[in-house]
Protein backbone atom coordinates (compact mmCIF):
# COMPACT_ATOMS: atom_id res chain seq x y z
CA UNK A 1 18.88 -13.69 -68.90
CA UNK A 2 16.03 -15.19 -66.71
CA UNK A 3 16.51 -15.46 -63.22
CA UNK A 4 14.96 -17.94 -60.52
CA UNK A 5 11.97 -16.58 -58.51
CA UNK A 6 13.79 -15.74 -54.97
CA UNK A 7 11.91 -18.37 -52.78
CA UNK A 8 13.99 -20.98 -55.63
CA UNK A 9 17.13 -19.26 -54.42
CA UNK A 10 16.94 -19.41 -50.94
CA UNK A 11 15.05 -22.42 -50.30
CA UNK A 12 17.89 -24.19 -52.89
CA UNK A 13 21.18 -22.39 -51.14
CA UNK A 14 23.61 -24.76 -50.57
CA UNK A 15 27.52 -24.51 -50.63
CA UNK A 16 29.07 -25.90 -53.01
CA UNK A 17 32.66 -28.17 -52.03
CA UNK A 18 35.24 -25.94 -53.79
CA UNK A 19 36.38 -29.24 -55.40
CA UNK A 20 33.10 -29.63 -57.16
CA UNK A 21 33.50 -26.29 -59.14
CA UNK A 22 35.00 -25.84 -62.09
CA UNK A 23 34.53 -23.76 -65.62
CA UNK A 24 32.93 -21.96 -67.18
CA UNK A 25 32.91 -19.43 -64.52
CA UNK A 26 30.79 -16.18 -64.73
CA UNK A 27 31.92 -14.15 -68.31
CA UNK A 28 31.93 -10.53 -67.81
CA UNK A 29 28.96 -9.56 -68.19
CA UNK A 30 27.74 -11.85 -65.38
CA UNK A 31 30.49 -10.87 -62.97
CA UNK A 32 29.70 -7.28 -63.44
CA UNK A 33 25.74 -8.24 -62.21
CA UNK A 34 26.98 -10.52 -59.79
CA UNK A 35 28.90 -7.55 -57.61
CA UNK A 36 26.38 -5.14 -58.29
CA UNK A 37 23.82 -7.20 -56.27
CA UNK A 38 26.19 -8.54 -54.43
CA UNK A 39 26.97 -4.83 -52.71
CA UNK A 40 23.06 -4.32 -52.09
CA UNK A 41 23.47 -4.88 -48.72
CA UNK A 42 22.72 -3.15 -45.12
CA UNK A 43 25.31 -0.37 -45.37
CA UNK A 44 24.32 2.43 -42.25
CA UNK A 45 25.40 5.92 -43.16
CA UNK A 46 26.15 4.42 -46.76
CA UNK A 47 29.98 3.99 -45.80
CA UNK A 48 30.57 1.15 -48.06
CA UNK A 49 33.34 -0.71 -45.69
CA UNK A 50 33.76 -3.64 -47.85
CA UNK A 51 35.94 -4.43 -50.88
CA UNK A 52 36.41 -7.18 -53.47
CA UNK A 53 39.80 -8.55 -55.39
CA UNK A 54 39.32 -11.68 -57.83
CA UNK A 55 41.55 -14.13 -58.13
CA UNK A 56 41.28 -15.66 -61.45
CA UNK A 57 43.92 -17.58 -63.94
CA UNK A 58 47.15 -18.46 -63.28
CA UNK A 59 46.78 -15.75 -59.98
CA UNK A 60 44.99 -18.20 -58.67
CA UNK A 61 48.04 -20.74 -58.41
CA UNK A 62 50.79 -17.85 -57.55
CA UNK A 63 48.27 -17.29 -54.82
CA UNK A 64 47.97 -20.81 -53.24
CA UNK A 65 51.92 -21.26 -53.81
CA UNK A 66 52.96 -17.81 -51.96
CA UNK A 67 50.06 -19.25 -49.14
CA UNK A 68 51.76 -22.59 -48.73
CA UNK A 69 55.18 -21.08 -48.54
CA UNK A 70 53.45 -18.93 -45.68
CA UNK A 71 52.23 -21.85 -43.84
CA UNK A 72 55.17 -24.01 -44.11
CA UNK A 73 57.16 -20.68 -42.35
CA UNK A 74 55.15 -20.47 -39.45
CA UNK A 75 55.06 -24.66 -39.18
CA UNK A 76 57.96 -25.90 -40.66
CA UNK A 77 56.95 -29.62 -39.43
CA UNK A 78 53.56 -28.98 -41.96
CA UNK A 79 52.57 -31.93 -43.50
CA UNK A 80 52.77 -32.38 -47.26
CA UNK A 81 49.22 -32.95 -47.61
CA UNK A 82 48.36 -29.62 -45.91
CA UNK A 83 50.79 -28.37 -47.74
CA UNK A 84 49.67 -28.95 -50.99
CA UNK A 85 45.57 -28.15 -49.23
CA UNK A 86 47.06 -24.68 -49.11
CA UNK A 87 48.62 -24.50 -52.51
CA UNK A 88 45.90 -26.36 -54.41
CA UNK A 89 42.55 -24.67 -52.45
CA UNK A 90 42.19 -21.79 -54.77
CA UNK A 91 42.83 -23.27 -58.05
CA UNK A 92 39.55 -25.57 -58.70
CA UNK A 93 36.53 -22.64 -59.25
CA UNK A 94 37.55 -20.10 -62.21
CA UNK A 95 36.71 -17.32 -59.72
CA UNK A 96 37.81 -16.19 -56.40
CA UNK A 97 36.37 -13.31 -54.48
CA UNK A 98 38.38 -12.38 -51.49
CA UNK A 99 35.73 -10.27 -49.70
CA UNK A 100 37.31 -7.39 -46.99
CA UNK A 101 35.73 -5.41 -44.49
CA UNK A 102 37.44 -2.04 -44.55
CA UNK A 103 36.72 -1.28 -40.82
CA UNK A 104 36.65 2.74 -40.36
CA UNK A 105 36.19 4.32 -36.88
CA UNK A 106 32.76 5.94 -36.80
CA UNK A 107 30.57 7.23 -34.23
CA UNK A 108 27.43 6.07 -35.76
CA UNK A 109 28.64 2.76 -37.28
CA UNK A 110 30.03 0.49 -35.27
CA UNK A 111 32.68 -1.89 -36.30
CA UNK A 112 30.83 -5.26 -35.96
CA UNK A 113 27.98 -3.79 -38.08
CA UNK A 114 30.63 -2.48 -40.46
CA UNK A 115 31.53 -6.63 -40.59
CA UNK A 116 28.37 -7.77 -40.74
CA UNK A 117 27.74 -5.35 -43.73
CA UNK A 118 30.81 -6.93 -45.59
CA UNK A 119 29.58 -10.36 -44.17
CA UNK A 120 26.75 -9.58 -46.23
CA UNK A 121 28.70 -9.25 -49.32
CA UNK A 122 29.75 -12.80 -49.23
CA UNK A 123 26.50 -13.75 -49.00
CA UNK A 124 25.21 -12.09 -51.45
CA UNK A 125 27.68 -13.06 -53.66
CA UNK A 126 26.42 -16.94 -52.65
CA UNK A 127 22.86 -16.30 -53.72
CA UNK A 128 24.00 -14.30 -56.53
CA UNK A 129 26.11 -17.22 -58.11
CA UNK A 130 23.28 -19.54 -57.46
CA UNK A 131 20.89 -17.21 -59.46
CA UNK A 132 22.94 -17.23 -62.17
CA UNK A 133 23.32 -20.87 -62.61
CA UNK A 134 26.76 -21.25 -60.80
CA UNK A 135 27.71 -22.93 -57.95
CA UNK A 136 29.99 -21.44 -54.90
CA UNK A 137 31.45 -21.49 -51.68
CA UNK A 138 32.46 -19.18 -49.06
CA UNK A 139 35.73 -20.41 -47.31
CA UNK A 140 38.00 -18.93 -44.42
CA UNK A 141 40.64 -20.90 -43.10
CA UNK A 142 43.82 -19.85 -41.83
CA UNK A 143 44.56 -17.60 -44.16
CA UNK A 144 41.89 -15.33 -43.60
CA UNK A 145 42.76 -14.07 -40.73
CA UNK A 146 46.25 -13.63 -41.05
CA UNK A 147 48.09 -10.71 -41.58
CA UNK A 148 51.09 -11.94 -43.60
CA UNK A 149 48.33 -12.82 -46.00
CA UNK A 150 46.87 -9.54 -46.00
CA UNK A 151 49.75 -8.00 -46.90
CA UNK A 152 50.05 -10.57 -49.54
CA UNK A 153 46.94 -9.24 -50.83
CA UNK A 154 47.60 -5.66 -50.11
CA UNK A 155 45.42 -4.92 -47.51
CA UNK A 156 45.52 -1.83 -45.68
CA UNK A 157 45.66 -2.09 -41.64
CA UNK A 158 42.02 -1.02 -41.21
CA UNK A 159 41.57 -3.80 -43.38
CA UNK A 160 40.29 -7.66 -42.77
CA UNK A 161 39.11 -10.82 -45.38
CA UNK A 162 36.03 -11.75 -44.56
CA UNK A 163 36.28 -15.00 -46.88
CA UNK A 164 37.20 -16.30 -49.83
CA UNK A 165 34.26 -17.24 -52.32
CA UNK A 166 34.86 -19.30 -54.57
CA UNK A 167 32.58 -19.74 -57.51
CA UNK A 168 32.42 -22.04 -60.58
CA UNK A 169 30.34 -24.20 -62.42
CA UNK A 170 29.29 -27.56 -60.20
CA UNK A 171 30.90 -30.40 -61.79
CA UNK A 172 28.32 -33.14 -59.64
CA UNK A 173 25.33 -33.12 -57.49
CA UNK A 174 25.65 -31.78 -54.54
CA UNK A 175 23.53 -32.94 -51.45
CA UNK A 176 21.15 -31.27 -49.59
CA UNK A 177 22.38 -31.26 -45.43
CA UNK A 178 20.26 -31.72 -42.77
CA UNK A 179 19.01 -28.20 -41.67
CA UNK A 180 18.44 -27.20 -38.02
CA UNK A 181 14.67 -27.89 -37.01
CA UNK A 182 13.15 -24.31 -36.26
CA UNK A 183 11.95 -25.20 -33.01
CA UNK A 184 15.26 -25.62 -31.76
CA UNK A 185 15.80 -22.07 -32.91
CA UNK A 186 12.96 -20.16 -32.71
CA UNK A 187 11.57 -18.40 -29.66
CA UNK A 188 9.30 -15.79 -28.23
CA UNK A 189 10.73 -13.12 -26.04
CA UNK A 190 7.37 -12.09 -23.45
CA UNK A 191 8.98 -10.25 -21.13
C-alpha cells in the first residue's frame, strides 16, 4: 500500500458530510493501521486516556434507533425529522469510531491535556482515513455529551465521547471551504 506524501494529507484535509460516505469502508487490515497511527499521539506520562468502540453493520442502526428513542424522552414534542436525524446519522459510512477520553486524576497530567490527547485521536483518525483513500467526518452532537448515551455505550464515569468519526468511501466531490486567512490568526507575542 502506497501512501500520500504528508504535505498531500494535510494541505487536502477536509471533512467529509457523513451523507457523502458510503462502502467499501476500511477491510481489516486497514482498520488495524488506521488505529495504530491513529493512537500516535501526545500522550504525557504515556497514560493512554483514550479509547475506541466501532460501530459497524446492523449496530450501526440499533445504535441510531436506541439514540432517537433517547431524544424523543427528554423532548417528547421532537420533531419527526430530528427524529429520524438521530436514528438515520450513523447508518451512511460503514464505520463509526466513537472516540472517549478516559479522564484519570493525575498529578502530572492534567485533565484537559488528557482531552486534548484523546482529541488527538479523532484527528488522527481524520488524516489517517484520508491517507488511505477514505473519506470521514468527526461529529458530536447531542449525543456526545450525554450521559444516558454513555451508558448506552458502556462508558465508565471517568469516561467522556469525544466524537463520533465516521468514515467511508466519498460517494461525490466534496468542496474545498474557505479557510481562515493567517493574518487574522497569526501573531507575535514581544513582550
Amino acid at each position: 500500500m502506497t501512501l500520500p506524501p504528508p504535505s498531500d494529507v494535510l494541505f487536502r484535509r477536509r471533512s467529509v458530510p457523513t451523507r457523502l460516505l458510503g462502502a467499501p469502508g476500511p477491510s481489516a487490515d486497514e482498520l488495524a493501521l488506521l488505529f495504530a497511527a491513529a493512537i500516535r499521539v501526545p500522550d504525557h506520562t504515556a497514560l493512554a486516556p483514550w479509547r475506541l468502540i466501532t460501530l459497524q453493520g446492523d449496530a450501526k442502526l440499533r445504535f441510531g434507533e436506541r439514540v432517537a428513542a433517547m431524544a424523543v424522552e427528554k423532548n417528547p414534542a421532537l420533531p419527526e425529522d430530528k427524529r429520524a436525524k438521530d436514528r438515520l446519522r450513523y447508518t451512511y459510512a460503514p464505520l463509526v469510531v466513537v472516540v472517549v477520553a478516559r479522564l484519570q486524576d493525575n498529578p502530572k497530567v492534567p485533565q484537559q491535556e488528557q482531552l486534548l490527547s484523546a482529541g488527538c485521536v479523532a484527528y488522527n483518525l481524520l488524516l489517517g482515513a484520508q491517507a488511505l483513500g477514505y473519506g470521514a467526518q468527526w461529529i458530536t452532537g447531542w449525543a456526545a455529551y450525554d450521559r444516558d448515551v454513555a451508558a448506552l455505550l458502556g462508558l465508565a464515569a471517568d469516561e467522556r465521547v469525544i466524537g463520533f468519526v465516521h468514515i467511508g468511501t466519498p460517494q461525490g466531490e466534496v468542496p474545498e471551504r474557505k479557510r481562515p486567512a493567517l493574518a487574522g490568526i497569526v501573531s507575535a507575542w514581544n513582550g
